[in-house]
Every structure is written in C-alpha cells, then in structure tokens.
PDB file of N, CA and C in Angstrom:
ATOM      1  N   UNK A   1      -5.516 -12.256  10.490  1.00  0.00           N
ATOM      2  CA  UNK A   1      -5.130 -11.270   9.493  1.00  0.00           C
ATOM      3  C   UNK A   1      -6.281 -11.128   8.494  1.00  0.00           C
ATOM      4  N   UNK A   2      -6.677  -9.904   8.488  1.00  0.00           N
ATOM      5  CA  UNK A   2      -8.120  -9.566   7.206  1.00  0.00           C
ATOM      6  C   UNK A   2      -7.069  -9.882   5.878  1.00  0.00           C
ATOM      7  N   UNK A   3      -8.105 -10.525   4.928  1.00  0.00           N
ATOM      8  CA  UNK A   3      -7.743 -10.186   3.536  1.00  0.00           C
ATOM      9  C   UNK A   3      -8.295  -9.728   2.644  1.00  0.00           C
ATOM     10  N   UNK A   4      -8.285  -9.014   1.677  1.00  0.00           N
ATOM     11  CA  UNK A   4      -8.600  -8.329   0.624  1.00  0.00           C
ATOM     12  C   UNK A   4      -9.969  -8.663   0.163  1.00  0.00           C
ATOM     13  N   UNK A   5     -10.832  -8.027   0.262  1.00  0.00           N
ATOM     14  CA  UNK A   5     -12.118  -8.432   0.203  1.00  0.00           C
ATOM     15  C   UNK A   5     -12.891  -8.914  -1.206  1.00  0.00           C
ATOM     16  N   UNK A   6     -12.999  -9.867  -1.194  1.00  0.00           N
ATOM     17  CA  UNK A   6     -13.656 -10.680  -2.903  1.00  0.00           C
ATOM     18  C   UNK A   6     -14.516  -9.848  -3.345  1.00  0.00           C
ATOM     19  N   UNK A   7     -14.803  -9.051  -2.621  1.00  0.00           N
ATOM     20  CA  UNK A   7     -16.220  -7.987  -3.990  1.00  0.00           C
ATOM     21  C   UNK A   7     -15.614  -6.892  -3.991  1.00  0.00           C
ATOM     22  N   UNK A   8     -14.088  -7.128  -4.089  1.00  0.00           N
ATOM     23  CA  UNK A   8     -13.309  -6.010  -4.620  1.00  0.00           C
ATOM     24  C   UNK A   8     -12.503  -6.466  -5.887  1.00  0.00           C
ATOM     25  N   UNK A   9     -12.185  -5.136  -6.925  1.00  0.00           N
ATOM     26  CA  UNK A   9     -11.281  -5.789  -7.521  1.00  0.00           C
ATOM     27  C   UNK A   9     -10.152  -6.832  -7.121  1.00  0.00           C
ATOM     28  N   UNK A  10      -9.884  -7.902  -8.040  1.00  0.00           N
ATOM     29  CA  UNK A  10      -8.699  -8.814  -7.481  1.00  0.00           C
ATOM     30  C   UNK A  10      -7.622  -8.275  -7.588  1.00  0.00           C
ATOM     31  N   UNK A  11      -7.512  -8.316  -9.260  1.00  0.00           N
ATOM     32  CA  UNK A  11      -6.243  -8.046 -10.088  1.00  0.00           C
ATOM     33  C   UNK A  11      -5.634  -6.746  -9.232  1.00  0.00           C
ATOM     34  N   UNK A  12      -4.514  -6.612 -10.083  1.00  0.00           N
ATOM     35  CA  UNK A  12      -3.667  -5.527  -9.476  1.00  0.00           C
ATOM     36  C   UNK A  12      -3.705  -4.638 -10.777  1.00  0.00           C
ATOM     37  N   UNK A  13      -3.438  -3.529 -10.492  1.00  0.00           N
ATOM     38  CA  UNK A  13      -4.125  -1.752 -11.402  1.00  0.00           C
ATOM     39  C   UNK A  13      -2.423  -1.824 -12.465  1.00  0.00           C
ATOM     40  N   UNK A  14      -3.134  -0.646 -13.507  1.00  0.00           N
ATOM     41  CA  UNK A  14      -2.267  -0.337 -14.626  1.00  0.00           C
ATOM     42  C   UNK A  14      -1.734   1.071 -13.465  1.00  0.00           C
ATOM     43  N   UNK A  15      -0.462   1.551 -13.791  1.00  0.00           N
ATOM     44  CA  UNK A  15      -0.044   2.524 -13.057  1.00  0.00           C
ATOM     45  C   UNK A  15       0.562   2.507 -11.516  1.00  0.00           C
ATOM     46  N   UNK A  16       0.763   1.648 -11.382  1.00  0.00           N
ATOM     47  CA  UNK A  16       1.385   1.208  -9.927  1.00  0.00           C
ATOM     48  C   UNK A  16       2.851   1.988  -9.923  1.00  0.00           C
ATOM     49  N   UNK A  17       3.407   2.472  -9.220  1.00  0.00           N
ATOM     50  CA  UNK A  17       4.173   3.540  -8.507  1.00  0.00           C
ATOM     51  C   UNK A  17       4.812   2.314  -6.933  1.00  0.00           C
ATOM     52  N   UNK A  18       6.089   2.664  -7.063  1.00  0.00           N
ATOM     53  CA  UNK A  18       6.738   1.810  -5.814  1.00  0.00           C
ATOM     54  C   UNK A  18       8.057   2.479  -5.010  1.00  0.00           C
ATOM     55  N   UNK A  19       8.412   2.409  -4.254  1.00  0.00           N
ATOM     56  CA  UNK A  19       9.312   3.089  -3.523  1.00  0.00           C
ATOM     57  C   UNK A  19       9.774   2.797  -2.177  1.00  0.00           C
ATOM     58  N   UNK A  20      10.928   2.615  -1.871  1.00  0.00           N
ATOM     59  CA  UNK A  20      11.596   2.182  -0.595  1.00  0.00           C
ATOM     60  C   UNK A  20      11.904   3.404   0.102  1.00  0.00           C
ATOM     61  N   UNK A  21      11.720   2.907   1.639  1.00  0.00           N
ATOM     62  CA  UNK A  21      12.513   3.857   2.690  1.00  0.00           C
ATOM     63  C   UNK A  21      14.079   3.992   2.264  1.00  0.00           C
ATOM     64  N   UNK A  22      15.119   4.589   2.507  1.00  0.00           N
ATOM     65  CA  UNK A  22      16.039   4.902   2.593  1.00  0.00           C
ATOM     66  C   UNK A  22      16.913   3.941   3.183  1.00  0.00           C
ATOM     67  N   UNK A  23      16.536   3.811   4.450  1.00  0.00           N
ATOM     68  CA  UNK A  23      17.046   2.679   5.439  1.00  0.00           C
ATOM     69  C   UNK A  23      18.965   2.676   5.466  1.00  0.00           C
ATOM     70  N   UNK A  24      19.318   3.746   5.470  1.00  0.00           N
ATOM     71  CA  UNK A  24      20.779   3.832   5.669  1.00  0.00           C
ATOM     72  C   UNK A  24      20.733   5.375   6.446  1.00  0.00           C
ATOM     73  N   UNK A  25      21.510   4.830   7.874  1.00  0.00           N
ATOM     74  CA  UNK A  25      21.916   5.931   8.606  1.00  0.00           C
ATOM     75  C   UNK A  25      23.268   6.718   8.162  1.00  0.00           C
ATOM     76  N   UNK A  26      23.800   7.682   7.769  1.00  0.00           N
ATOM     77  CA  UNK A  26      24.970   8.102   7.602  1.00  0.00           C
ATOM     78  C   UNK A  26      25.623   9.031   8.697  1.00  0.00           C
ATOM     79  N   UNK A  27      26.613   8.902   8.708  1.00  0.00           N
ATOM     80  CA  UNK A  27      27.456   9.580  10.007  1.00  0.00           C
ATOM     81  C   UNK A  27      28.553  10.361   9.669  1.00  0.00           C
ATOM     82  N   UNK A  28      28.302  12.191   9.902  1.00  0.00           N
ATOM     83  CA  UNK A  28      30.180  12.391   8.972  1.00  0.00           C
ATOM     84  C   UNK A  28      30.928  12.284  10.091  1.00  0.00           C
ATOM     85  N   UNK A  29      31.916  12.252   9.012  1.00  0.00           N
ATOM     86  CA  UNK A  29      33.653  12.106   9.666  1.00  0.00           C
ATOM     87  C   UNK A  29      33.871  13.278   9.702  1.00  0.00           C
ATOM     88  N   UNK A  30      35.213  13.332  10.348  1.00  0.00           N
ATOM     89  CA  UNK A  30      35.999  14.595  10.742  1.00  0.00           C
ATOM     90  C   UNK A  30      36.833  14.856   9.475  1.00  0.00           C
ATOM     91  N   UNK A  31      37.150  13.557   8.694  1.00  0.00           N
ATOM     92  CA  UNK A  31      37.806  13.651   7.750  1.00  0.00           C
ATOM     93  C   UNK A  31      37.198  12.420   6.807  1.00  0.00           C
ATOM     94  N   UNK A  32      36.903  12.892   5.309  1.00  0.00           N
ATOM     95  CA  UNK A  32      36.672  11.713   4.149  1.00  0.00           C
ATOM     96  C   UNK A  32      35.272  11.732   4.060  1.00  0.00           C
ATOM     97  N   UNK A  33      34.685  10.886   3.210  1.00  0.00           N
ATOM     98  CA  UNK A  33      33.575  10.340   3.334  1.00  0.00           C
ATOM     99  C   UNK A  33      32.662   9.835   4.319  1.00  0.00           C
ATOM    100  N   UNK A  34      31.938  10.061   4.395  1.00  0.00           N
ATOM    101  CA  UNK A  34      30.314   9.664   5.741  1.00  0.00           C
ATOM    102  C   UNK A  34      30.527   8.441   5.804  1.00  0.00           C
ATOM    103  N   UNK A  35      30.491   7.757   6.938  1.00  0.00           N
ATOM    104  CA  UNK A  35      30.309   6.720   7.569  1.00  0.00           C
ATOM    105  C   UNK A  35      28.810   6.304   7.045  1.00  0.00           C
ATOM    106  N   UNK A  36      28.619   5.253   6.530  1.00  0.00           N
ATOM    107  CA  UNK A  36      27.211   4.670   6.029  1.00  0.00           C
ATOM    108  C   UNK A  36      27.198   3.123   6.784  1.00  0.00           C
ATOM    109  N   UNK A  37      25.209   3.178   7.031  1.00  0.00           N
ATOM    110  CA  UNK A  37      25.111   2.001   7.924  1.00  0.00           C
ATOM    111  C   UNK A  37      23.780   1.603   7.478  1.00  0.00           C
ATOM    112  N   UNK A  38      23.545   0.241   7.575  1.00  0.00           N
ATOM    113  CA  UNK A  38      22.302   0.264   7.482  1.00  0.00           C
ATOM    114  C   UNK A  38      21.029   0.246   9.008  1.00  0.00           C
ATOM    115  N   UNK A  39      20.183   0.988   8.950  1.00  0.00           N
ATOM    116  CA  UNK A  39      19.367   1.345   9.723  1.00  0.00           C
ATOM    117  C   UNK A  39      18.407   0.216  10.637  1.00  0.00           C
ATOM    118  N   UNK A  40      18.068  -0.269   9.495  1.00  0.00           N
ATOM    119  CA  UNK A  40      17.207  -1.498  10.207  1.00  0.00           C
ATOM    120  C   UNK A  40      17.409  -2.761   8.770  1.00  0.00           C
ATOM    121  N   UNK A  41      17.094  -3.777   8.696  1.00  0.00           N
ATOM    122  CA  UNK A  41      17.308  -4.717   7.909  1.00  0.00           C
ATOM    123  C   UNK A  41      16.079  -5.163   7.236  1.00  0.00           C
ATOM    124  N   UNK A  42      14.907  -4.692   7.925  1.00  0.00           N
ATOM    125  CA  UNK A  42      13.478  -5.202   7.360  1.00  0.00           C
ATOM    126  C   UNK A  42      13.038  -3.602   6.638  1.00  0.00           C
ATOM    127  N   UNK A  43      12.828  -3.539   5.854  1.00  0.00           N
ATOM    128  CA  UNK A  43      13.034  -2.208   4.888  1.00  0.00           C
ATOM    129  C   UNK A  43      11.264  -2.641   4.701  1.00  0.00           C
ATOM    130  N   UNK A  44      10.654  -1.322   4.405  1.00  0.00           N
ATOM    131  CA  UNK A  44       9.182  -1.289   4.409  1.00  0.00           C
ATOM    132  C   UNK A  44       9.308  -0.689   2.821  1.00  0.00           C
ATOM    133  N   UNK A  45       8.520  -1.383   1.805  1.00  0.00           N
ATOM    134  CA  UNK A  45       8.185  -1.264   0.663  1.00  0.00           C
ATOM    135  C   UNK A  45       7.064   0.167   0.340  1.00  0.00           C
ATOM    136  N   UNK A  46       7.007   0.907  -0.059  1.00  0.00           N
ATOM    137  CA  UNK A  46       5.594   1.708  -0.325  1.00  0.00           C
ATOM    138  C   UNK A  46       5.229   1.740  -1.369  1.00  0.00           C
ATOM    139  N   UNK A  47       3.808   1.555  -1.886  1.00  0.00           N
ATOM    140  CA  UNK A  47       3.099   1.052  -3.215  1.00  0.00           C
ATOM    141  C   UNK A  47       2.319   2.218  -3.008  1.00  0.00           C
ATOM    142  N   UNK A  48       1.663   2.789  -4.523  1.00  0.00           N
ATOM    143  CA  UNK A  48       0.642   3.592  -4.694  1.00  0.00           C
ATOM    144  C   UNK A  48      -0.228   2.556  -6.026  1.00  0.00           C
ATOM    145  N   UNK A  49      -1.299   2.352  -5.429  1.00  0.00           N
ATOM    146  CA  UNK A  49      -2.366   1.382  -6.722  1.00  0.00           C
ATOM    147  C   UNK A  49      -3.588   2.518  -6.769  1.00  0.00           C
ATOM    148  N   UNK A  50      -3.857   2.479  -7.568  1.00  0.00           N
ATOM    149  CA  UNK A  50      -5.041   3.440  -8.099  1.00  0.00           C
ATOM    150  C   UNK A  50      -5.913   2.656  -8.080  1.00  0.00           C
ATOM    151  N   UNK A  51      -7.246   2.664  -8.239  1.00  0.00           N
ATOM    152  CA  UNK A  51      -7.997   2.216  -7.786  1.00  0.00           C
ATOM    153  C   UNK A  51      -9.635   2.490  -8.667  1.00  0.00           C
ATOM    154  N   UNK A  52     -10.199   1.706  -9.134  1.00  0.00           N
ATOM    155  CA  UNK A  52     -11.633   2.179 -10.198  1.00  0.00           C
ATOM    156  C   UNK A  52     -12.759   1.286  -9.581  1.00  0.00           C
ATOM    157  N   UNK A  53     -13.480   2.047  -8.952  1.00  0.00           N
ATOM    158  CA  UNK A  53     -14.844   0.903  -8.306  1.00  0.00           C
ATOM    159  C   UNK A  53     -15.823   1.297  -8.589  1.00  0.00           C
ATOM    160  N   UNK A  54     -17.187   0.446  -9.118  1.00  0.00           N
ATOM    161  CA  UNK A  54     -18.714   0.711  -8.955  1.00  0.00           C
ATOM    162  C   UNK A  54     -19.239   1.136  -7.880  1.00  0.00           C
ATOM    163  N   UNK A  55     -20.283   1.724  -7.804  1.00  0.00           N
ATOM    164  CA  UNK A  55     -20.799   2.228  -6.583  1.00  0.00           C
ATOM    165  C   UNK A  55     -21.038   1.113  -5.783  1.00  0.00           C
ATOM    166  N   UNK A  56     -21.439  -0.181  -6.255  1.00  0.00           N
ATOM    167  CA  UNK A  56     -21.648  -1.697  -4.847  1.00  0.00           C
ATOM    168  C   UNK A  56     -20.103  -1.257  -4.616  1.00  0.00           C
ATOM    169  N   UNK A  57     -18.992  -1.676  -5.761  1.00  0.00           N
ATOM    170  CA  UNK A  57     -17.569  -2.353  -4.751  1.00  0.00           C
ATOM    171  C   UNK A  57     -17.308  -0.858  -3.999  1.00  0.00           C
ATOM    172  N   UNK A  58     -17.385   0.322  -4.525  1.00  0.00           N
ATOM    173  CA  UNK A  58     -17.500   1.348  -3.545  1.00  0.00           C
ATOM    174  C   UNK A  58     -17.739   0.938  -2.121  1.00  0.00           C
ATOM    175  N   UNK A  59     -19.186   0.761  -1.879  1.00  0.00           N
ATOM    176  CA  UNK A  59     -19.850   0.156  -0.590  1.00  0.00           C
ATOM    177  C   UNK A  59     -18.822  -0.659   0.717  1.00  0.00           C
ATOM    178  N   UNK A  60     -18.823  -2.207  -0.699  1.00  0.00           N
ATOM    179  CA  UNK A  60     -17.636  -2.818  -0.205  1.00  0.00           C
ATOM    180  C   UNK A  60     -16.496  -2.260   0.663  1.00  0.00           C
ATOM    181  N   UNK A  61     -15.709  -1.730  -0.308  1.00  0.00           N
ATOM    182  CA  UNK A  61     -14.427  -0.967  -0.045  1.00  0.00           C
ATOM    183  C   UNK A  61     -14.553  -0.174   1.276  1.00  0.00           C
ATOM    184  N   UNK A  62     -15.621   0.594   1.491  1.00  0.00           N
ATOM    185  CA  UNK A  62     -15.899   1.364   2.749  1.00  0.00           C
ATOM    186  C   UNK A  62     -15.773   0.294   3.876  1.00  0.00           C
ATOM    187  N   UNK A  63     -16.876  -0.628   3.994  1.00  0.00           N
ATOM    188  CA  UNK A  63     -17.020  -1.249   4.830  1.00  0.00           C
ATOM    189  C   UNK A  63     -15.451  -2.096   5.166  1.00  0.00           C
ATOM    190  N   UNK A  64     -15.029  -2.316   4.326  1.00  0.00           N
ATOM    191  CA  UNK A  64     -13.774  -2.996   4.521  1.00  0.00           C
ATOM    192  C   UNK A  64     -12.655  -2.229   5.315  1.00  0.00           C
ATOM    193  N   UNK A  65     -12.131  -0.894   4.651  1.00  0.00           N
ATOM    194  CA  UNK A  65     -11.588  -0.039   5.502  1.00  0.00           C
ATOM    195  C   UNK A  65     -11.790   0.321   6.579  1.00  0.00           C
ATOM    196  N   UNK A  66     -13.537   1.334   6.379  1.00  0.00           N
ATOM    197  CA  UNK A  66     -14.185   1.179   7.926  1.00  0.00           C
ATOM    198  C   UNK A  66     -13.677   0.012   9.310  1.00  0.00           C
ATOM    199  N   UNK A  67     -14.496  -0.685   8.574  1.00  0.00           N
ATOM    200  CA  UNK A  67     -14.290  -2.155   9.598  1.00  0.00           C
ATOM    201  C   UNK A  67     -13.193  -2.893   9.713  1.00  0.00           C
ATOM    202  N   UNK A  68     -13.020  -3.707   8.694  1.00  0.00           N
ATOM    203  CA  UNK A  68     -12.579  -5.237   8.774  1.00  0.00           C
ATOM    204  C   UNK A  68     -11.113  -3.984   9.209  1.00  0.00           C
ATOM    205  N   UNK A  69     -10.437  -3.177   8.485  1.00  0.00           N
ATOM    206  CA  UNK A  69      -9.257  -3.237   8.651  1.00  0.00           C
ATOM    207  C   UNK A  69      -9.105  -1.975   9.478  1.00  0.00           C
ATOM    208  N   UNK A  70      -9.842  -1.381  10.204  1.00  0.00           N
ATOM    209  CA  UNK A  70     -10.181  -0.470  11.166  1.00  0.00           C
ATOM    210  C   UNK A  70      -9.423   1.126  11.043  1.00  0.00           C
ATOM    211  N   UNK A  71     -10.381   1.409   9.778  1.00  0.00           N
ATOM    212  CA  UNK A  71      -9.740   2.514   9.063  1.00  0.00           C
ATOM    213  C   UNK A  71      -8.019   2.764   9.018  1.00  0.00           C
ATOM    214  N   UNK A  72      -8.146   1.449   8.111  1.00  0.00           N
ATOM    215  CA  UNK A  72      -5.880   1.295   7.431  1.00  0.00           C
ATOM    216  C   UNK A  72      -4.995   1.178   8.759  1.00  0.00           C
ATOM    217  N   UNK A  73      -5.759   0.671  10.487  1.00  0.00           N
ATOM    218  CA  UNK A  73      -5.039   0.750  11.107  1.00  0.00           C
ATOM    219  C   UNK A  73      -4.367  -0.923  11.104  1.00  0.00           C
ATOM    220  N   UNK A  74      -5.590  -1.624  10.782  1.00  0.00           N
ATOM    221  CA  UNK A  74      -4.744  -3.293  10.738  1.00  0.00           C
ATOM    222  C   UNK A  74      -4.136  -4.053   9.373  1.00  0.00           C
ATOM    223  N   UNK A  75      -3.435  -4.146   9.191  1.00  0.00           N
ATOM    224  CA  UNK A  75      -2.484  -5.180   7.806  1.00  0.00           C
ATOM    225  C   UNK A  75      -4.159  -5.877   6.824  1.00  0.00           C
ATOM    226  N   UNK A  76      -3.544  -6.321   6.134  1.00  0.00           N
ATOM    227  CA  UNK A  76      -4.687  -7.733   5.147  1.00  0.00           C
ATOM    228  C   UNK A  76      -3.846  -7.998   3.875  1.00  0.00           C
ATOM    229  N   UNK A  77      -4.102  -8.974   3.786  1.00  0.00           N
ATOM    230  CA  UNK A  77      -3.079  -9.594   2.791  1.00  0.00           C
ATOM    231  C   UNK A  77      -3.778  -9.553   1.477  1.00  0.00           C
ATOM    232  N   UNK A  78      -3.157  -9.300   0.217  1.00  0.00           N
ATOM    233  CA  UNK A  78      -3.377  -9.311  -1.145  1.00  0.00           C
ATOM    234  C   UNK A  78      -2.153  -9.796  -1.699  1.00  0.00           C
ATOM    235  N   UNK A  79      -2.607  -9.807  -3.464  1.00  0.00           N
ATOM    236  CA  UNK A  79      -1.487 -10.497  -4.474  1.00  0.00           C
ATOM    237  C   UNK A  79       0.013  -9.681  -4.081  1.00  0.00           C
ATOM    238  N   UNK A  80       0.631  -9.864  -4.383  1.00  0.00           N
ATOM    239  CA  UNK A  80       1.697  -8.870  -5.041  1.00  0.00           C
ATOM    240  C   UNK A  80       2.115  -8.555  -6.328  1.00  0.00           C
ATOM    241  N   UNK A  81       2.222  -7.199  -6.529  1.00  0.00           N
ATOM    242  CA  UNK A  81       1.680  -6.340  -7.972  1.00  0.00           C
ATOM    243  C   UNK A  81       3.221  -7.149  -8.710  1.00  0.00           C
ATOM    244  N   UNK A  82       4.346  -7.855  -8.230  1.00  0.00           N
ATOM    245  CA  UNK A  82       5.255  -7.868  -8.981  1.00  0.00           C
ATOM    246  C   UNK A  82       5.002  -9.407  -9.920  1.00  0.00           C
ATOM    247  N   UNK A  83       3.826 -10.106  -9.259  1.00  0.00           N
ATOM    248  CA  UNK A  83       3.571 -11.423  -9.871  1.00  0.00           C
ATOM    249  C   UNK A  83       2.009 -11.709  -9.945  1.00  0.00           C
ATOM    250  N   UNK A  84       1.329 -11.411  -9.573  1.00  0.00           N
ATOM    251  CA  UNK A  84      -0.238 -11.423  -9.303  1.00  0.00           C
ATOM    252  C   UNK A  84      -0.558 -13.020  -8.859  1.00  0.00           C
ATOM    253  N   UNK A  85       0.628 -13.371  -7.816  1.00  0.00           N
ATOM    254  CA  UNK A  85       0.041 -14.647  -7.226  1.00  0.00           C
ATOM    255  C   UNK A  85       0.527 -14.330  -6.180  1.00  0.00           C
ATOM    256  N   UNK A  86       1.636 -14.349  -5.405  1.00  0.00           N
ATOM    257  CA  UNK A  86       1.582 -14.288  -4.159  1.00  0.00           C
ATOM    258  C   UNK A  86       1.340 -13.252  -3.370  1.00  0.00           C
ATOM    259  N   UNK A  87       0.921 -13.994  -2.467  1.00  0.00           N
ATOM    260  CA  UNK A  87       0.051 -13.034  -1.213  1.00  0.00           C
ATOM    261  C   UNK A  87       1.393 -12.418  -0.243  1.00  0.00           C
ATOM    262  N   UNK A  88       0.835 -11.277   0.223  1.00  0.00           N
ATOM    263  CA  UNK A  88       1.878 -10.091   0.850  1.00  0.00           C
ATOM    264  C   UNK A  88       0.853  -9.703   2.439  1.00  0.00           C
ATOM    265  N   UNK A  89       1.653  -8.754   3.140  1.00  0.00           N
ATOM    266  CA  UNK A  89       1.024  -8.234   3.893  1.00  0.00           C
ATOM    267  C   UNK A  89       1.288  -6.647   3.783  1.00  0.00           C
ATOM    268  N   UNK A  90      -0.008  -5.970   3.549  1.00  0.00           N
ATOM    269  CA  UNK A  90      -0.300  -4.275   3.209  1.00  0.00           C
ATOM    270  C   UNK A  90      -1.036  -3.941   4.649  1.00  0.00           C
ATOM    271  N   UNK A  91      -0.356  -2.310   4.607  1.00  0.00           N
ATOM    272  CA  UNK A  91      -1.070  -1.171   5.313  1.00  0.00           C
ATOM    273  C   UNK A  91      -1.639  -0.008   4.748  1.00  0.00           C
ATOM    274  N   UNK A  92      -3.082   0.695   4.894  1.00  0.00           N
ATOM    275  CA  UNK A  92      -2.735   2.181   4.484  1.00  0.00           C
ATOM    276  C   UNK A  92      -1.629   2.821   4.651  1.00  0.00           C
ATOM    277  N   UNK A  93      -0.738   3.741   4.292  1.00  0.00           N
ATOM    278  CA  UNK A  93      -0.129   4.595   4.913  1.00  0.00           C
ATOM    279  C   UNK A  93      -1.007   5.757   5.131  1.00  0.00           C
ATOM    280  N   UNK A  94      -2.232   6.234   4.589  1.00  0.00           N
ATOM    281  CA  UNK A  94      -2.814   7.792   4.507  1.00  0.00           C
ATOM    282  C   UNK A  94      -4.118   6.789   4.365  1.00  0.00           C
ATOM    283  N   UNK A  95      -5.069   8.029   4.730  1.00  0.00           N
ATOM    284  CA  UNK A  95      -6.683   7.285   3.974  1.00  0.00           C
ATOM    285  C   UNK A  95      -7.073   7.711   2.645  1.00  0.00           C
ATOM    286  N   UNK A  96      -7.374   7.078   1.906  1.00  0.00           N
ATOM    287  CA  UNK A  96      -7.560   6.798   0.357  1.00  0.00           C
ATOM    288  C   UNK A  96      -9.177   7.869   0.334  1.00  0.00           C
ATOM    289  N   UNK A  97      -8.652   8.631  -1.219  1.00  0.00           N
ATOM    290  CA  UNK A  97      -9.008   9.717  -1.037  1.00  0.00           C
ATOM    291  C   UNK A  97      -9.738   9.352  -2.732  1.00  0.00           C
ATOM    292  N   UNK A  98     -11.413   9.085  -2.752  1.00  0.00           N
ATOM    293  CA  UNK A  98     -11.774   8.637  -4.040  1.00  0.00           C
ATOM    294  C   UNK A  98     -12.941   9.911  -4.863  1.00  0.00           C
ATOM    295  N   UNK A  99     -12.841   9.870  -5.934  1.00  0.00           N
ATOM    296  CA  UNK A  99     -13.468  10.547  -6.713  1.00  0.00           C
ATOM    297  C   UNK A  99     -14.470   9.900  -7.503  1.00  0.00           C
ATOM    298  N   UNK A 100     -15.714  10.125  -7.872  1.00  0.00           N
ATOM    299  CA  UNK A 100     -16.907  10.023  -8.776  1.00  0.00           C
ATOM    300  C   UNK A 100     -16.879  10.566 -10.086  1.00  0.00           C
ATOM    301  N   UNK A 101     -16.222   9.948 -10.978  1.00  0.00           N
ATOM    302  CA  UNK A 101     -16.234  10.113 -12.937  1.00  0.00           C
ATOM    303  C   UNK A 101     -17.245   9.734 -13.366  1.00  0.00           C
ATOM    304  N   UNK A 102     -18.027  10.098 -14.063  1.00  0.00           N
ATOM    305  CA  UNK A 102     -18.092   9.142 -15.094  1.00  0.00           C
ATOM    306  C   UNK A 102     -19.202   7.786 -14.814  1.00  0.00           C
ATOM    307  N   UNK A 103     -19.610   8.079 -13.221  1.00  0.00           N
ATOM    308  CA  UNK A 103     -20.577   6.890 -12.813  1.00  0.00           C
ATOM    309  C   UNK A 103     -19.057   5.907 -12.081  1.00  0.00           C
ATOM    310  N   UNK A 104     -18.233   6.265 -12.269  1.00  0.00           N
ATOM    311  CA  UNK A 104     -16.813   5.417 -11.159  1.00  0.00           C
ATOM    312  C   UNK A 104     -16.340   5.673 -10.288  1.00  0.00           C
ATOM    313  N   UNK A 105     -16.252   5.505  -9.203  1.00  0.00           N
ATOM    314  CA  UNK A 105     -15.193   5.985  -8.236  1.00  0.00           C
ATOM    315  C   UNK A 105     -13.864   5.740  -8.472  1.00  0.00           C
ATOM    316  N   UNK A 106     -12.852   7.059  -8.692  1.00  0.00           N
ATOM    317  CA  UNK A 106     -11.491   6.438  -8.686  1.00  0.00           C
ATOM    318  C   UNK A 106     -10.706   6.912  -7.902  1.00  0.00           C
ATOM    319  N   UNK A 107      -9.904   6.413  -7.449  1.00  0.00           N
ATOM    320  CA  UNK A 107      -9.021   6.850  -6.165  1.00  0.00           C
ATOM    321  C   UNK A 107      -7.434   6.340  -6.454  1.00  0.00           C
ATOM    322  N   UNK A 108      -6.360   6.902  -5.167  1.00  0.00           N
ATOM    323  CA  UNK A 108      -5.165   5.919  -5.268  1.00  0.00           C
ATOM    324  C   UNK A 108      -5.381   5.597  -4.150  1.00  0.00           C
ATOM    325  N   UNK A 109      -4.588   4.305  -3.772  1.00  0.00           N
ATOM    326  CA  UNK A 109      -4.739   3.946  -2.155  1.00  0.00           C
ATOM    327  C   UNK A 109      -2.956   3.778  -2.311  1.00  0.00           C
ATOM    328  N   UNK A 110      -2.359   4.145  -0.759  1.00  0.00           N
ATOM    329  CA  UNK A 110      -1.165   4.737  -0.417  1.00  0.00           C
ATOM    330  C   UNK A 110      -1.200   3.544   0.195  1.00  0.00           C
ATOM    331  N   UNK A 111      -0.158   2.089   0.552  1.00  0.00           N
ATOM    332  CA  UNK A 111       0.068   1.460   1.058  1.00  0.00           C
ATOM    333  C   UNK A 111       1.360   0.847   1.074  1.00  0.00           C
ATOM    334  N   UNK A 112       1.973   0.182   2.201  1.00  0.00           N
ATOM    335  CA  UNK A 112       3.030  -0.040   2.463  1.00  0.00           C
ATOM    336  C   UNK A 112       2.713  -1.866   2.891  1.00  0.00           C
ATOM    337  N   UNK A 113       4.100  -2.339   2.414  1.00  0.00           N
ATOM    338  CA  UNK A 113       4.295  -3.424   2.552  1.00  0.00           C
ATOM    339  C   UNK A 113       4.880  -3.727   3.065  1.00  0.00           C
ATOM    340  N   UNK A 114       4.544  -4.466   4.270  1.00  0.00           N
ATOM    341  CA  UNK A 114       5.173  -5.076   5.507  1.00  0.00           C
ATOM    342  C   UNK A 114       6.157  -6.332   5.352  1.00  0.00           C
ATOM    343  N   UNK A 115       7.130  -6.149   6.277  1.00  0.00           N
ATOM    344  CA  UNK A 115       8.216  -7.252   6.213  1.00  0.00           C
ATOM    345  C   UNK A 115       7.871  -8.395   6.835  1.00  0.00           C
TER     346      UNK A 115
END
C-alpha cells in the first residue's frame, strides 16, 4: 500500500468538506411507506481537502499521483482529517485539478475513503 508522500504537506487542510453515499435501497409498496434497506454495510466516506503546494511539493505531488499511486487508480494511506493521527485508506475519486496564485499551486483533491 503507497503512503502519502513526506515532501508533501502532512497536516490535514482548513476547509475540508465530507459526505457519505446514501447506502439505503428503498422499495415502494403497493400500500404505506417504502420498504427501506440497507444496501451494502461498508459505506464509502467522500472527503474534499484543498490543497496549497510550492512548486518542489508541486513536483512531488505529480510524481506521486503519476506514479506511486498510478494516476488515483491505487489506495495510500494518510492521517484522518477527524483526528490527525490515525492512518486511513484514500482514493482519488476524479483527478485533482490545481491552479498557480500567487507563486502557489492550489487545488482540491476529491477522495474517498475506503472501508
């Protein structure tokens, strides 16, 4: 399993955004209220972290996506934004889409957290 690459930021970002699948099938009746179920039991988390890099951790960051995690197709483990100690397992969901401010690159990266 890749992990989060040290010449990247560690910490976890101001502005973090979170959101669950749904994960309940519903079924109507002929009569009353929908039949409700749950779908699957391992429910996939989705995080949006924004993201501020120098042009090196820029570099970094490429090569990491690029490579190690074969453009957001393989997992790598980082903190989790709800404690900034334990380690999780993340995916891209989309490819992270960064901008040049100011001499910064800033971006959000779209990722989901695996069960």
């Amino acid at each position: 399993m890749a992990v989060w690459d040290v010449g990247l930021p560690q910490k976890q970002f101001r502005g973090i955004s979170e959101s669950w699948n749904d994960g309940l099938a519903r079924s109507k009746m002929d009569a009353g209220p929908p039949k409700v179920r749950l779908r699957f039991t391992a429910e996939v988390r989705n995080i949006n972290i924004p993201i501020v890099l120098t042009a090196a951790e820029k570099a970094t960051f490429t090569s990491f996506y690029e490579n190690t995690i074969a453009r957001g197709s393989l997992p790598f483990d980082w903190t989790d934004p709800d404690d900034d100690s334990t380690t999780i397992s993340y995916r891209f969901k989309s490819r992270p889409v960064l901008t040049k401010a100011a001499g910064e690159w800033q971006g959000m990266m779209n990722l989901e957290v695996l069960p």
